[in-house]
C-alpha atoms as a PDB file:
ATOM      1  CA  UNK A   1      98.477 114.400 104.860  1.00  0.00           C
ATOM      2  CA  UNK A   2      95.976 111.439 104.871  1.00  0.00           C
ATOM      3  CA  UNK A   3      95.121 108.879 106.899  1.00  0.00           C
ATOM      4  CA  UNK A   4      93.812 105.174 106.161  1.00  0.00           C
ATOM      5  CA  UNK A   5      92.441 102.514 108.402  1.00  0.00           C
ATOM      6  CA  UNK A   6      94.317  99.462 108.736  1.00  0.00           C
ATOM      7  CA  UNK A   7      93.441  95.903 109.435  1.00  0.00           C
ATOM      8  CA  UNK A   8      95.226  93.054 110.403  1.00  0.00           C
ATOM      9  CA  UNK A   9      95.261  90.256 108.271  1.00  0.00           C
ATOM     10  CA  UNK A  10      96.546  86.781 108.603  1.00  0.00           C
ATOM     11  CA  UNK A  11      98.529  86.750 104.983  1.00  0.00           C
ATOM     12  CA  UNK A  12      98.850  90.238 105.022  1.00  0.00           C
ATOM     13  CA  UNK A  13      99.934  92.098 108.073  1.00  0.00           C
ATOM     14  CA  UNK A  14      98.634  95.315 108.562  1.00  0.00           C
ATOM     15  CA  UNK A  15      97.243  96.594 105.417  1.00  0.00           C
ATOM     16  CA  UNK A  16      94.105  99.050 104.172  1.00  0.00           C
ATOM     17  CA  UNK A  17      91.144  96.708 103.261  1.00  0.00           C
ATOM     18  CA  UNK A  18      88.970  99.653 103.094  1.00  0.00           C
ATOM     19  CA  UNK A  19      88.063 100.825  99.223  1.00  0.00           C
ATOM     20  CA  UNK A  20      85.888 103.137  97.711  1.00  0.00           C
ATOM     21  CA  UNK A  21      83.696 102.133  94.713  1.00  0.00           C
ATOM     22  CA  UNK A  22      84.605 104.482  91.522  1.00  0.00           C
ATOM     23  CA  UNK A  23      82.439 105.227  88.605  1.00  0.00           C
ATOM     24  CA  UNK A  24      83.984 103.135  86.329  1.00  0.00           C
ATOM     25  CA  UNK A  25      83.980  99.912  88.599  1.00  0.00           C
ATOM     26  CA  UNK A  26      87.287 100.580  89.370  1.00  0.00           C
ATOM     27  CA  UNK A  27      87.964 101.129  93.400  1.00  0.00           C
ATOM     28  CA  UNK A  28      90.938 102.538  95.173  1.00  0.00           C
ATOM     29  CA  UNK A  29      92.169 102.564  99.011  1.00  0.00           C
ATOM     30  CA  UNK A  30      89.876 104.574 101.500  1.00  0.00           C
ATOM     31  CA  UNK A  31      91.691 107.704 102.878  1.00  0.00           C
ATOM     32  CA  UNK A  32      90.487 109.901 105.056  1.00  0.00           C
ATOM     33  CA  UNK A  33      92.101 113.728 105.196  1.00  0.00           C
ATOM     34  CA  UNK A  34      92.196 113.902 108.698  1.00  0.00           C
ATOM     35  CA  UNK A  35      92.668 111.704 111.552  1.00  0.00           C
ATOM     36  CA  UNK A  36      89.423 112.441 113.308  1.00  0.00           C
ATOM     37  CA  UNK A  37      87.347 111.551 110.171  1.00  0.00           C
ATOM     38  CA  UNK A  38      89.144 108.133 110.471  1.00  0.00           C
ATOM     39  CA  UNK A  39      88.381 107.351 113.771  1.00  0.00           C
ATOM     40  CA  UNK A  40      85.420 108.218 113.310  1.00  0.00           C
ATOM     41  CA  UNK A  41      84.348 105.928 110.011  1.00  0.00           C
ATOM     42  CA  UNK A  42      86.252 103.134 112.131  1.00  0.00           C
ATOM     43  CA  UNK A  43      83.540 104.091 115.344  1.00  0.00           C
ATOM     44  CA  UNK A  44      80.556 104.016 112.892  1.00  0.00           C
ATOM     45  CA  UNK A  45      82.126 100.278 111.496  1.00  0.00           C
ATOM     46  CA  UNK A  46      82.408  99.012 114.519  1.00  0.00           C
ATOM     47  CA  UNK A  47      78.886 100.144 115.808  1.00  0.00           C
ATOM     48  CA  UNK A  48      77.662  98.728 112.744  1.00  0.00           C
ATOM     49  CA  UNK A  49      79.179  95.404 113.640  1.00  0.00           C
ATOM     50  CA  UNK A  50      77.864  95.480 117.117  1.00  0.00           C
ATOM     51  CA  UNK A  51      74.261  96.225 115.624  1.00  0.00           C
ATOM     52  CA  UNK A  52      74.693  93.130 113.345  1.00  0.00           C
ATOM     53  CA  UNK A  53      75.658  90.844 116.338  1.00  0.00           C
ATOM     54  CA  UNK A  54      72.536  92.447 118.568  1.00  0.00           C
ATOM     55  CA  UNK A  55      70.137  91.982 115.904  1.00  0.00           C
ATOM     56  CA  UNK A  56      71.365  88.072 115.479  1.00  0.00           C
ATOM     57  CA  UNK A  57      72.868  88.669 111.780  1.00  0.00           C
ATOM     58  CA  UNK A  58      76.655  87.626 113.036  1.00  0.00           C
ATOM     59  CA  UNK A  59      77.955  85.328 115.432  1.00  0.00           C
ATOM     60  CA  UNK A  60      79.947  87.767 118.593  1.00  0.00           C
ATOM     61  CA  UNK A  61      83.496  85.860 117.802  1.00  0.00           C
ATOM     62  CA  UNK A  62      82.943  87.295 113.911  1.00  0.00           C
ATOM     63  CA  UNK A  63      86.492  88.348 113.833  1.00  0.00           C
ATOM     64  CA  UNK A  64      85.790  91.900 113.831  1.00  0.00           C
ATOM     65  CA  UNK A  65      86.902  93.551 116.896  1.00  0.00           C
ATOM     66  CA  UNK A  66      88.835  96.947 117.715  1.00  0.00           C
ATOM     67  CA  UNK A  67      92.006  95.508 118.604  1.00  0.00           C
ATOM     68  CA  UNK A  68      91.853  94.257 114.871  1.00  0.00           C
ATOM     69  CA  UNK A  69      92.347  97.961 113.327  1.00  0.00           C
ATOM     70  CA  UNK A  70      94.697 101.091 113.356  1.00  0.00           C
ATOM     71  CA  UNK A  71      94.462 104.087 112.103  1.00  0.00           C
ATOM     72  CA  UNK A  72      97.652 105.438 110.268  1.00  0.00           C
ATOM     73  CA  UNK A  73      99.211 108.067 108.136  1.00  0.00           C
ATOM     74  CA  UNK A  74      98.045 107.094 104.530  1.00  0.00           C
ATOM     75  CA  UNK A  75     101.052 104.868 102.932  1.00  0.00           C
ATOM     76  CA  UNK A  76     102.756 103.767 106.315  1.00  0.00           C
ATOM     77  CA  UNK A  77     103.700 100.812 107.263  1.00  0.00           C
ATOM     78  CA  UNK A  78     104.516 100.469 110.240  1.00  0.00           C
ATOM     79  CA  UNK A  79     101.806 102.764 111.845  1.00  0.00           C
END
């Protein structure tokens, strides 16, 4: 079992915005094969965010907040 990280989107819903870059140029969803590892890349986002904002690169309302994501099984919809 995997697990992705959602976000919610205005047009959208919930949905996985995270990808991963392939070789080719190609890129698929991010999954992550356990939940830990997903709450953790989520903690290390959001830290990054909150660096970004201290260091003046992005306004504090930037739209990114943790309210905005879940973490689910890989597939789900409704969480």
């Amino acid at each position: 079992m995997s697990y992705e990280v959602q976000q919610f989107t205005l047009c959208d819903g919930w949905t996985n915005t995270w990808t991963v870059l392939l070789e080719d140029g190609s890129s698929v969803p991010e999954t992550f094969a356990t939940r830990a590892e997903a709450e953790a890349a989520l903690a290390e986002f959001l830290a990054d965010i909150a660096d970004a904002v201290a260091a003046g690169y992005m306004e504090p309302d930037g739209g990114y907040s943790e309210a905005g994501f879940r973490i689910v099984k890989a597939g789900s919809a409704s969480g």
